[in-house]
N, C-alpha and C. Protein backbone atom coordinates (compact mmCIF):
# COMPACT_ATOMS: atom_id res chain seq x y z
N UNK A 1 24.11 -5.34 6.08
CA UNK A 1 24.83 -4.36 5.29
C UNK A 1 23.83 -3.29 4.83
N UNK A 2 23.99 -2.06 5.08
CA UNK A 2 23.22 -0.78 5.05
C UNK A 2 23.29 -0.73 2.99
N UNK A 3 22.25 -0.40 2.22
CA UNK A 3 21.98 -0.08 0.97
C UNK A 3 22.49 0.86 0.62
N UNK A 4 23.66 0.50 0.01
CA UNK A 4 24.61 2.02 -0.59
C UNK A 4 23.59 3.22 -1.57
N UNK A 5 24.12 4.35 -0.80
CA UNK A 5 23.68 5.38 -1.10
C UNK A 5 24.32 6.57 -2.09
N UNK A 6 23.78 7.54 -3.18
CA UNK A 6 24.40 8.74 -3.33
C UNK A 6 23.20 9.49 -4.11
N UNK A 7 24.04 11.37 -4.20
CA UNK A 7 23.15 12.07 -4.39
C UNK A 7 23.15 12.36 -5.71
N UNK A 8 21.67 12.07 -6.09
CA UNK A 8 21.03 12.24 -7.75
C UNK A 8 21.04 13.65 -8.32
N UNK A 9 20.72 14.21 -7.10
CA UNK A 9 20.77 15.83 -7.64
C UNK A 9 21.25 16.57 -5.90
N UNK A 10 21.77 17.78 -6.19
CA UNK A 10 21.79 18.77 -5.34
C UNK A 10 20.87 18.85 -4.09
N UNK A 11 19.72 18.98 -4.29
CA UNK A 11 18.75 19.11 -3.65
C UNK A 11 17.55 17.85 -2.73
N UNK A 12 18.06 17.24 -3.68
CA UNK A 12 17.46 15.83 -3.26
C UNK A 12 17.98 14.95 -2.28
N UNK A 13 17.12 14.00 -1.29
CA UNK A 13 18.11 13.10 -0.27
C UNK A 13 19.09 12.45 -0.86
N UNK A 14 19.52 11.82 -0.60
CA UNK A 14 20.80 10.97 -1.02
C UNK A 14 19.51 9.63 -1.66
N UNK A 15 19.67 8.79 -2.51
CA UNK A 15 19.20 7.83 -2.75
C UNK A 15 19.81 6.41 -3.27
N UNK A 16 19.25 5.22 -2.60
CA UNK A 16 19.59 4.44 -2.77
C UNK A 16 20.02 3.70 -4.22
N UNK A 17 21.49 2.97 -4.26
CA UNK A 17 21.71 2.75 -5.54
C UNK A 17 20.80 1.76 -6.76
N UNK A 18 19.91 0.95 -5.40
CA UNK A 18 18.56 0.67 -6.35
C UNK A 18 17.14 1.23 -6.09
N UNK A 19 16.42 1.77 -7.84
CA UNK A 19 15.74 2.13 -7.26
C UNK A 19 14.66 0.55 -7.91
N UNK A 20 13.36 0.88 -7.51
CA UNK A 20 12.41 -0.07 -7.67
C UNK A 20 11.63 0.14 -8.75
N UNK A 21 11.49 0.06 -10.19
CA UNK A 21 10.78 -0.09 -11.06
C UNK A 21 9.41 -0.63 -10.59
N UNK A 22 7.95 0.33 -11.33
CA UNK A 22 7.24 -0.36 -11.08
C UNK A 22 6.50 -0.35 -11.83
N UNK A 23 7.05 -1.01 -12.80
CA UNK A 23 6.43 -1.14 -14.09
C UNK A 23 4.97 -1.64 -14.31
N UNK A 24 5.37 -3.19 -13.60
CA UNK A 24 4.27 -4.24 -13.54
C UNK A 24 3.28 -4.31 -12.90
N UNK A 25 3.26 -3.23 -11.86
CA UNK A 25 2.70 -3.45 -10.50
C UNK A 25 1.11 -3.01 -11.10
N UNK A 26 0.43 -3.56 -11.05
CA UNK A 26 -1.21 -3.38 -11.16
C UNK A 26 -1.40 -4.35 -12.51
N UNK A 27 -0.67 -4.93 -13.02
CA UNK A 27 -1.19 -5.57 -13.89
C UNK A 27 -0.45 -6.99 -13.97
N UNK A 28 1.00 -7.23 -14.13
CA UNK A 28 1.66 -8.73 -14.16
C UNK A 28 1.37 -8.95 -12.21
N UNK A 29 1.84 -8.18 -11.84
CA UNK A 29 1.24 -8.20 -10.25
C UNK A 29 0.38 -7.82 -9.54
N UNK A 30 -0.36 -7.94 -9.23
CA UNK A 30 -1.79 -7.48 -8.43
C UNK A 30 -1.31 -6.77 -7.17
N UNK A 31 -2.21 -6.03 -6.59
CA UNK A 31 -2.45 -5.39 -5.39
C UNK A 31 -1.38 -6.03 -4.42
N UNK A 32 -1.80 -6.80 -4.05
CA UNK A 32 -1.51 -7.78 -2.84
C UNK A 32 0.83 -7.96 -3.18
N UNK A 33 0.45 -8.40 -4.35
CA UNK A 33 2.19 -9.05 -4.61
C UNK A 33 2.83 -7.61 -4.68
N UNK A 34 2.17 -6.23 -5.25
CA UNK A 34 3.00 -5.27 -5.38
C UNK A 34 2.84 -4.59 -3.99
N UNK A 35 2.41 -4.66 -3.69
CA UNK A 35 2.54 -4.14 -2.07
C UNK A 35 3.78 -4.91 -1.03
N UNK A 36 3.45 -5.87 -1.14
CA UNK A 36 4.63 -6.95 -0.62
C UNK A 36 6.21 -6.57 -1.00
N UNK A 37 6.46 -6.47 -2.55
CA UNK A 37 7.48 -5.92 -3.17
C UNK A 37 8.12 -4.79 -2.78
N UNK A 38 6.82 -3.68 -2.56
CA UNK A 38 7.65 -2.47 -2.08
C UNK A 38 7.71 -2.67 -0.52
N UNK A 39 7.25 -3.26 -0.17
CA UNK A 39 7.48 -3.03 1.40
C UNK A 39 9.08 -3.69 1.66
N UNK A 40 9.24 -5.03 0.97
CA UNK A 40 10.63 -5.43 0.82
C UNK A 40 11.58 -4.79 0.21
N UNK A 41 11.19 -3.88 -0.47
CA UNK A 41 12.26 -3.02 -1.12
C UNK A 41 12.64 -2.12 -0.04
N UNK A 42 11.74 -1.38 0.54
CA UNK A 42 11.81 0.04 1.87
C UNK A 42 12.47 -0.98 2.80
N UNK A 43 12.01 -2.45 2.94
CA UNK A 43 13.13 -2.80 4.29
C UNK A 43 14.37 -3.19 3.95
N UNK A 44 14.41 -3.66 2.82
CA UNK A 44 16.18 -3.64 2.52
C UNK A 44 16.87 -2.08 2.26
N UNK A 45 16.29 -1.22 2.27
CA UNK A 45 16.86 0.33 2.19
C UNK A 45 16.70 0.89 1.05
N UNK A 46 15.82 0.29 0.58
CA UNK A 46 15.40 1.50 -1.01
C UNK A 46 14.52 2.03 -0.60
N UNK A 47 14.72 3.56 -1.17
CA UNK A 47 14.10 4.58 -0.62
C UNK A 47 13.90 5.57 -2.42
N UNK A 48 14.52 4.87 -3.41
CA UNK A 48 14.01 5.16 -4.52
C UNK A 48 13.08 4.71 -5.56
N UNK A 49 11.76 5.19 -5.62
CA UNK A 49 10.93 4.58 -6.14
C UNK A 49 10.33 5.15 -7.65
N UNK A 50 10.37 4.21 -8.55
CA UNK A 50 9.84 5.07 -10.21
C UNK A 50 9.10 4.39 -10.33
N UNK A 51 7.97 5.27 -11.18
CA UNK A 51 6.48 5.04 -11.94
C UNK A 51 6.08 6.36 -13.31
N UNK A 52 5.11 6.01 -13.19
CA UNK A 52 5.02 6.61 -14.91
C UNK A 52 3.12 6.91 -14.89
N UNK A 53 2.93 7.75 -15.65
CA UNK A 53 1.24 8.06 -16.13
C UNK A 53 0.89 7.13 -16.29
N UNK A 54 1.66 6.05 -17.69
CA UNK A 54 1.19 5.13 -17.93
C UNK A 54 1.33 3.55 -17.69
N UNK A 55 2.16 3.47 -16.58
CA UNK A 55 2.01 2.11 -16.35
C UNK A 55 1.13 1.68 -15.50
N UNK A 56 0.42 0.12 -14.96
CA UNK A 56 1.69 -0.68 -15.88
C UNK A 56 1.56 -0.92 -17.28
N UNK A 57 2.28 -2.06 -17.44
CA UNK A 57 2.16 -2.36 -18.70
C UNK A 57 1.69 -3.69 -18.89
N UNK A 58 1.49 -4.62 -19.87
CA UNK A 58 1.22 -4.11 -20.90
C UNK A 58 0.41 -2.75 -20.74
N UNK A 59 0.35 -1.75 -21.40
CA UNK A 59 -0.66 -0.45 -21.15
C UNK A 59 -2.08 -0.64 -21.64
N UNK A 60 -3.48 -0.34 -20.66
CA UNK A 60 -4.57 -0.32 -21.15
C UNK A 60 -5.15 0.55 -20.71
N UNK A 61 -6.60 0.93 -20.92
CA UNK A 61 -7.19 2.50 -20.68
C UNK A 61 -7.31 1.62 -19.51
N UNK A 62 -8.13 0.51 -19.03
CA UNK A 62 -8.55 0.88 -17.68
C UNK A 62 -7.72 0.63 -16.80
N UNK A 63 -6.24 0.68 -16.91
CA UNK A 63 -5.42 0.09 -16.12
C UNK A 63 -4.21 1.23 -15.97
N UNK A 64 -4.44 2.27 -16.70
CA UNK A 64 -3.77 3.47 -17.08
C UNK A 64 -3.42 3.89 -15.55
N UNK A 65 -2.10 4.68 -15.06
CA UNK A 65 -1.94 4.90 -13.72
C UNK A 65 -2.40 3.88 -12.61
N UNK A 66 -2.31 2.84 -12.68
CA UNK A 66 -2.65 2.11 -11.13
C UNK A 66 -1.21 1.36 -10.66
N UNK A 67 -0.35 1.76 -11.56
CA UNK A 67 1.14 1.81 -10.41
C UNK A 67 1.62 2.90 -9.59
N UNK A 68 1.15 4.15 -10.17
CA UNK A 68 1.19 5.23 -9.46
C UNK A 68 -0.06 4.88 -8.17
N UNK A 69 -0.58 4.78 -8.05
CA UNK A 69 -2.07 4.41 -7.24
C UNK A 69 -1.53 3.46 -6.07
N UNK A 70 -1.03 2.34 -6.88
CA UNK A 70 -0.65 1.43 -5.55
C UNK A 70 0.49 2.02 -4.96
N UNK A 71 1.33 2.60 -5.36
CA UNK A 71 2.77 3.52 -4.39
C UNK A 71 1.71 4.22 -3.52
N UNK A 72 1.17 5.25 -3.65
CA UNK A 72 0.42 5.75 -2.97
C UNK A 72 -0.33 5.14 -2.43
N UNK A 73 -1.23 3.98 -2.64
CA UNK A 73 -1.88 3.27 -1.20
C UNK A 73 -0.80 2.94 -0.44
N UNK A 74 0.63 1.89 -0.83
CA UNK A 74 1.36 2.09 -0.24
C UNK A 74 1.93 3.02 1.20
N UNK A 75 2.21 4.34 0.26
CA UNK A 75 2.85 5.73 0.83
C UNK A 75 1.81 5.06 2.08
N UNK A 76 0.47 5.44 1.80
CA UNK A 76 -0.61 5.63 3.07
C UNK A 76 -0.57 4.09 4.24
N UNK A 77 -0.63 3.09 3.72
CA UNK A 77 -0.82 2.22 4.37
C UNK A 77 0.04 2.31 5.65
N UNK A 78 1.45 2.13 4.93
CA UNK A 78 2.65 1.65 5.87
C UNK A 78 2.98 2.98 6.45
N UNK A 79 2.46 4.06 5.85
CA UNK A 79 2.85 5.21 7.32
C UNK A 79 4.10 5.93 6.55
N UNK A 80 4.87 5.77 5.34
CA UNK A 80 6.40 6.20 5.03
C UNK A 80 5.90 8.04 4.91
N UNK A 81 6.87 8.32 6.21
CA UNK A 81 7.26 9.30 5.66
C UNK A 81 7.79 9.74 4.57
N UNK A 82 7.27 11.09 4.68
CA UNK A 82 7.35 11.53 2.37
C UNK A 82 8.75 11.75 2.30
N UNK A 83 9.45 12.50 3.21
CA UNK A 83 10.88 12.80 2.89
C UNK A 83 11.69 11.56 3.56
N UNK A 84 11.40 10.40 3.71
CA UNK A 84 12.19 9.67 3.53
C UNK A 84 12.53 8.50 2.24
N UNK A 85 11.38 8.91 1.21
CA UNK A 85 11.38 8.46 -0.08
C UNK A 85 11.59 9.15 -1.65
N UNK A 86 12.51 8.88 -2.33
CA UNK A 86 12.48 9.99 -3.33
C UNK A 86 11.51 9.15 -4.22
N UNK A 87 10.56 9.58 -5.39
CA UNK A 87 9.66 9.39 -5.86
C UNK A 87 9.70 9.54 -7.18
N UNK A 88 9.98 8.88 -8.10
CA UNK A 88 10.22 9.64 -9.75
C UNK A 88 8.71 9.08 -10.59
N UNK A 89 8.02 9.80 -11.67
CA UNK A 89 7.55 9.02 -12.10
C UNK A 89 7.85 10.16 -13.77
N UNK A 90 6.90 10.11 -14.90
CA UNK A 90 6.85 10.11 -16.12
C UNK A 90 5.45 10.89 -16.89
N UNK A 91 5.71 11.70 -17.80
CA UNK A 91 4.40 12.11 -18.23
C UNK A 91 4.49 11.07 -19.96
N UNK A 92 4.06 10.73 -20.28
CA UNK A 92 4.22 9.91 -21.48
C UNK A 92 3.72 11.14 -22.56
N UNK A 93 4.69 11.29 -23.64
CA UNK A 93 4.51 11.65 -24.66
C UNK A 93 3.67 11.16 -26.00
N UNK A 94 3.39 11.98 -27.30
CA UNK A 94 2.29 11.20 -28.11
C UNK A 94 3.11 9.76 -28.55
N UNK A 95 1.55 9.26 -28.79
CA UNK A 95 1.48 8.01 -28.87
C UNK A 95 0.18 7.96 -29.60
N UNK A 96 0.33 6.69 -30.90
CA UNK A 96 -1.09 6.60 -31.42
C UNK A 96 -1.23 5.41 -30.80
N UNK A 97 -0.67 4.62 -29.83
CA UNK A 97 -0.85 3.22 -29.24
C UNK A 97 -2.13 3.59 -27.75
N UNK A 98 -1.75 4.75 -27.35
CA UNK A 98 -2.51 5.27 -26.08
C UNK A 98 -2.93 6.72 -25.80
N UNK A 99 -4.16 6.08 -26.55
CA UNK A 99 -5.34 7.54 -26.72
C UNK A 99 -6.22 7.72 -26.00
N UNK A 100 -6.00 7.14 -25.05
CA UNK A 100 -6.81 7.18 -23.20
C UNK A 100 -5.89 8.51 -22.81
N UNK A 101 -5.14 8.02 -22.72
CA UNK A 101 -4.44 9.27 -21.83
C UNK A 101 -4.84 10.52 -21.90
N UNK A 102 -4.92 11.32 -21.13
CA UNK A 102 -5.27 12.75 -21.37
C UNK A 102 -6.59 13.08 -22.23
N UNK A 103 -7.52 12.05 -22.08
CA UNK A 103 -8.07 12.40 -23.56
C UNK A 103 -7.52 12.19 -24.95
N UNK A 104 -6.29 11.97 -24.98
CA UNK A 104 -5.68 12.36 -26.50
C UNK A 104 -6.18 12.87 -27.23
N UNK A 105 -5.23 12.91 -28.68
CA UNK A 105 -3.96 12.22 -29.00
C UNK A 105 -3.27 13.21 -27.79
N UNK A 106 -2.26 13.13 -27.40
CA UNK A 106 -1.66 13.83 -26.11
C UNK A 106 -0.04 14.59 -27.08
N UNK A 107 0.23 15.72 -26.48
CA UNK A 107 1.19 16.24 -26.79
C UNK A 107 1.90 16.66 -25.13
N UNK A 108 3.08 17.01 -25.45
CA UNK A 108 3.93 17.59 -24.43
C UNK A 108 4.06 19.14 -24.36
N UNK A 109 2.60 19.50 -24.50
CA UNK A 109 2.84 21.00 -24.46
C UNK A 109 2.50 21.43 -22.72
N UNK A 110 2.16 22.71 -22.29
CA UNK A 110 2.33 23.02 -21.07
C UNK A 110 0.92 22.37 -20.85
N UNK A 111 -0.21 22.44 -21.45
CA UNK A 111 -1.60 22.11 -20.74
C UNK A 111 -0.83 20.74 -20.09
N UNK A 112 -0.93 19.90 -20.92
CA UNK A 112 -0.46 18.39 -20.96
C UNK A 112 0.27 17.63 -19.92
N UNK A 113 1.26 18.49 -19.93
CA UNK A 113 2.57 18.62 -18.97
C UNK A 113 2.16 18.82 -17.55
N UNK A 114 0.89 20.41 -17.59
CA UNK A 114 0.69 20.34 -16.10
C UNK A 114 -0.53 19.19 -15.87
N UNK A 115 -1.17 18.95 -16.47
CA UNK A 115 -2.18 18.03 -16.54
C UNK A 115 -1.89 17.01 -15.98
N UNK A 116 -1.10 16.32 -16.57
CA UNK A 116 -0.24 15.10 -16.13
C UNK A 116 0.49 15.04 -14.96
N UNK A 117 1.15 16.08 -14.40
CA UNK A 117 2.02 16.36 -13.08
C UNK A 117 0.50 16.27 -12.33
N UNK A 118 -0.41 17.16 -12.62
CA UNK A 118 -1.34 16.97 -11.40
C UNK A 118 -2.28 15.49 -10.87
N UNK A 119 -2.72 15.09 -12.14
CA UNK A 119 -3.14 13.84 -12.13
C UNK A 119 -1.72 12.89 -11.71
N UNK A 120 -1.01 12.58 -11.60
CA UNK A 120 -0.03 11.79 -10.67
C UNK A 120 0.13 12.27 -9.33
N UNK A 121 -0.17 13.76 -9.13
CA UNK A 121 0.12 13.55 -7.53
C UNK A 121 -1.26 13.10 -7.00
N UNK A 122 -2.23 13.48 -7.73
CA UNK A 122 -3.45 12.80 -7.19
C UNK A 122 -3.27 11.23 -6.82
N UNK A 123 -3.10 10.43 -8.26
CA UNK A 123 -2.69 9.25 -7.69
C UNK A 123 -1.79 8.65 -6.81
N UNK A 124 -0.47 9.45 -6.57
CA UNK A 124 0.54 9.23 -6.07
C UNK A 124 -0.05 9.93 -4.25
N UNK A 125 -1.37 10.27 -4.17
CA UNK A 125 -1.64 10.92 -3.09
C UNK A 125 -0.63 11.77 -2.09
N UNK A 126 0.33 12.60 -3.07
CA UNK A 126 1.49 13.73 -2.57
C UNK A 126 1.25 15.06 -2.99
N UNK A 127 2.20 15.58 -2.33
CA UNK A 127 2.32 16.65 -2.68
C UNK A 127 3.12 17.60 -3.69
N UNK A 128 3.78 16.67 -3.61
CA UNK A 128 5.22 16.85 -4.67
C UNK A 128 6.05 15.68 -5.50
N UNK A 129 6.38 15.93 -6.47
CA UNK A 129 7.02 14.97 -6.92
C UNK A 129 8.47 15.09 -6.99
N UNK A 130 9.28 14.35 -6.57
CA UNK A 130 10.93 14.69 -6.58
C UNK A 130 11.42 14.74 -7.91
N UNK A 131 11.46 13.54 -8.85
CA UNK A 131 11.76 13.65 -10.15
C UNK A 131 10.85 13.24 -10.90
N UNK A 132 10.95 14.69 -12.04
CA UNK A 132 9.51 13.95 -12.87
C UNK A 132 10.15 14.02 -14.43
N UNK A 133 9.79 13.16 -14.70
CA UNK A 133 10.59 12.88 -16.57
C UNK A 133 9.43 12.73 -17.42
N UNK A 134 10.39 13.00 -18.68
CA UNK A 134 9.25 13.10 -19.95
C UNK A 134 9.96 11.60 -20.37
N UNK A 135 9.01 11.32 -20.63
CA UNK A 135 9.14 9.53 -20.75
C UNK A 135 9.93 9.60 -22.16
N UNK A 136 9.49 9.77 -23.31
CA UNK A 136 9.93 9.87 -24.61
C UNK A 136 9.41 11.48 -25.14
N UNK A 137 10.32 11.48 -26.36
CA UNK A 137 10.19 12.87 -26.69
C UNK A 137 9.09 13.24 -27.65
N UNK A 138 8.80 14.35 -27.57
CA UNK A 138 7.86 14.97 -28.58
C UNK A 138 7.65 15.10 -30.27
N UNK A 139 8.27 13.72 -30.57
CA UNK A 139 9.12 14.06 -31.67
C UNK A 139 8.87 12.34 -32.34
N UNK A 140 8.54 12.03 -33.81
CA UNK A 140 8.63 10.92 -33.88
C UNK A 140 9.74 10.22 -33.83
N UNK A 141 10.30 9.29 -32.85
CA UNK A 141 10.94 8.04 -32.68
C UNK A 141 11.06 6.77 -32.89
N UNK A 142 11.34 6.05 -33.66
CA UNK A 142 11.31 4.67 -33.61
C UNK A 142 11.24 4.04 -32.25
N UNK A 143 10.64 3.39 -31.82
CA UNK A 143 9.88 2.43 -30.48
C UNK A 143 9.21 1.42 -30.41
N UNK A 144 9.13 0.76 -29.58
CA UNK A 144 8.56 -0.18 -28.99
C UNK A 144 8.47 -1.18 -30.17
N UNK A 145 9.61 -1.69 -30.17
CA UNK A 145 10.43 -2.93 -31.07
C UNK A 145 10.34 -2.30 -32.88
N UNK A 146 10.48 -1.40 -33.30
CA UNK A 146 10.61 -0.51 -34.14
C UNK A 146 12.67 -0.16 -34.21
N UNK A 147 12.97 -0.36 -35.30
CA UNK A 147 14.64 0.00 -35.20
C UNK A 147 15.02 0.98 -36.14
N UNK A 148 14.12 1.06 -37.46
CA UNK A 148 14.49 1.47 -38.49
C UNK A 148 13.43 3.33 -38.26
N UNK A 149 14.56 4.29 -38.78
CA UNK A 149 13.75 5.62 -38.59
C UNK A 149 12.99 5.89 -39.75
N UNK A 150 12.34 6.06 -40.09
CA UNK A 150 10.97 6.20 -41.23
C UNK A 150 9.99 7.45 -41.35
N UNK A 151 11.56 8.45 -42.33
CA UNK A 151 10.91 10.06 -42.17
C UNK A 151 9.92 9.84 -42.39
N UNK A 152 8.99 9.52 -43.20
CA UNK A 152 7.65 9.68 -43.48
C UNK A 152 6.77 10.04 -42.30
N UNK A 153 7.27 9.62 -41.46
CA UNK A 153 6.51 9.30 -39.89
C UNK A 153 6.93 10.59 -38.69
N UNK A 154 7.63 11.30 -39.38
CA UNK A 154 7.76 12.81 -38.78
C UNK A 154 6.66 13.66 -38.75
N UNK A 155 6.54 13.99 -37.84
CA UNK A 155 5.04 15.18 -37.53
C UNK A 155 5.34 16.30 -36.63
N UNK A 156 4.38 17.68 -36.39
CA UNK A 156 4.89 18.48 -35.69
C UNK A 156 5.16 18.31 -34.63
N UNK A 157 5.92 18.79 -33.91
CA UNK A 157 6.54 18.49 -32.60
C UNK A 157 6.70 19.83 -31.34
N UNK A 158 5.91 19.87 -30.26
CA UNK A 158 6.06 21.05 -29.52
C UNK A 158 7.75 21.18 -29.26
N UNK A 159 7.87 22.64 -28.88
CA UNK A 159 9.51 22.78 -29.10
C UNK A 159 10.03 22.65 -27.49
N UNK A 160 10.90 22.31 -27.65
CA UNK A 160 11.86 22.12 -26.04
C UNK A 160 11.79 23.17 -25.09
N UNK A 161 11.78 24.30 -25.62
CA UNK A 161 11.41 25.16 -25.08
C UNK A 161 10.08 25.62 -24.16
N UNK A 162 8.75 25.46 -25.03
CA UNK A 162 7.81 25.02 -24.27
C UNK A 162 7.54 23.74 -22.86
N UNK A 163 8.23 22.61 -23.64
CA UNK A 163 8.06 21.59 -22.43
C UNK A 163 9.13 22.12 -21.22
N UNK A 164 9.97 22.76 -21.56
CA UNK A 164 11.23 23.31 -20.55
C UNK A 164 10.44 24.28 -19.40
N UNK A 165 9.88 24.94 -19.70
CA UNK A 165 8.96 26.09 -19.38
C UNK A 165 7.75 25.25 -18.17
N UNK A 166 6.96 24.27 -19.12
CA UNK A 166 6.10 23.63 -18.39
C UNK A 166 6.52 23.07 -17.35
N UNK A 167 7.74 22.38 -17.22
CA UNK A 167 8.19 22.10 -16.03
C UNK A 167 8.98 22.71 -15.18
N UNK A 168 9.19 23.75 -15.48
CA UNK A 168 9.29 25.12 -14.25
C UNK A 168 8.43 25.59 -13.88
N UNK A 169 7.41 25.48 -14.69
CA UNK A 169 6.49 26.03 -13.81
C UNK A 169 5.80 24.50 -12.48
N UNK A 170 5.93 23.68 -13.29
CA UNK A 170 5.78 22.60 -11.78
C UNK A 170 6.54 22.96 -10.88
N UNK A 171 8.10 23.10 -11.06
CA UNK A 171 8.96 23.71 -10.27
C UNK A 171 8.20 25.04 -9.04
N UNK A 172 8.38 25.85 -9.49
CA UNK A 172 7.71 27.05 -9.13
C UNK A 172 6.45 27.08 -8.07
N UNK A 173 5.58 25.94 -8.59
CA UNK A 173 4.76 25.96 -8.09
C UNK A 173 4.63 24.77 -6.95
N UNK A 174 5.90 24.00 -6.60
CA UNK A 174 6.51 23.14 -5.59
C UNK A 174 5.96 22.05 -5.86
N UNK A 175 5.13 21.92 -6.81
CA UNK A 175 4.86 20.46 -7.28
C UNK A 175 5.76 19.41 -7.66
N UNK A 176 6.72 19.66 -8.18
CA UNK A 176 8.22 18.75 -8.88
C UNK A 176 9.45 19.46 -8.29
N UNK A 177 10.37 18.46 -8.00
CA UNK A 177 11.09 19.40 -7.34
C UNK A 177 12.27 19.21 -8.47
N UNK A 178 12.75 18.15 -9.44
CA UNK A 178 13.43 18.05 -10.05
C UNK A 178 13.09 17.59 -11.38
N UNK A 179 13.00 17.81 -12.77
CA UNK A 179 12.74 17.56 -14.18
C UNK A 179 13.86 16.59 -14.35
């Protein structure tokens, strides 16, 4: 039975209704098991794959991006053509938990934004990224087992506008093809 398919956006291939989280991959799974995973995923017909700046997880500086890393050894190993995979991954917003990133403390302004798009295609060894998301917003949120909102904990926040901007210009510049 062929992996039901549909289209995420306009522009984009059609993609499979699962995609493959890869959250874990470089850290609950090693090299070897996450490679295996995606290759079983591409032969049952997933052809949609997500990652993030910062996984996996648990998150650590020296472990920062090596799920993006292994897709891309991946990509290279097994030969997948690029347009037969759509590719999503994440720029992670501030965080006082992960002050590796970017140098920190990290904001979602345009440096940041393109910073981050470029350092993933590096790792992701592409050229483009199909969908790229802002992981969480610029803005304090209650997270990561946190329920209760606690103005106190409000701080400045770059405006939507700016991050909107930053990722047109990935756009523009054919790096992302979809925000």
């Amino acid at each position: 039975m062929a992996m039901p398919t549909f289209h995420l956006a306009p522009d984009l291939p059609s993609v499979s209704r699962l995609c493959l989280g890869t959250m874990t991959m470089g850290e609950q799974s090693g090299p070897p098991e996450s490679l295996r995973l995606l290759d079983a995923a591409y032969d049952a017909g997933v052809n949609f794959f997500d990652s993030a700046e910062m996984y996996p997880v648990p998150q650590r500086a020296e472990t920062h991006g090596r799920s993006e890393e292994l897709v891309g050894r991946w990509l290279r190993a097994r030969r997948v053509p690029r347009d037969s995979v759509v590719l999503a991954t994440k720029v992670a917003g501030p965080s006082g938990q992960m002050t590796w990133i970017r140098g920190g403390p990290v904001a979602l302004d345009s440096r940041n934004i393109t910073e981050a798009i470029d350092s993933s295609l590096r790792r992701l060894g592409v050229d483009y990224i199909d969908l790229y998301q802002i992981h969480w917003p610029d803005r304090y949120v209650p997270m990561f087992g946190e329920t209760d909102y606690d103005l106190s904990r409000q701080y400045t926040f770059i405006p939507m506008e700016e991050q909107l901007e930053a990722l047109g210009k990935g756009i523009e510049a054919g790096k992302v093809h979809w925000p």
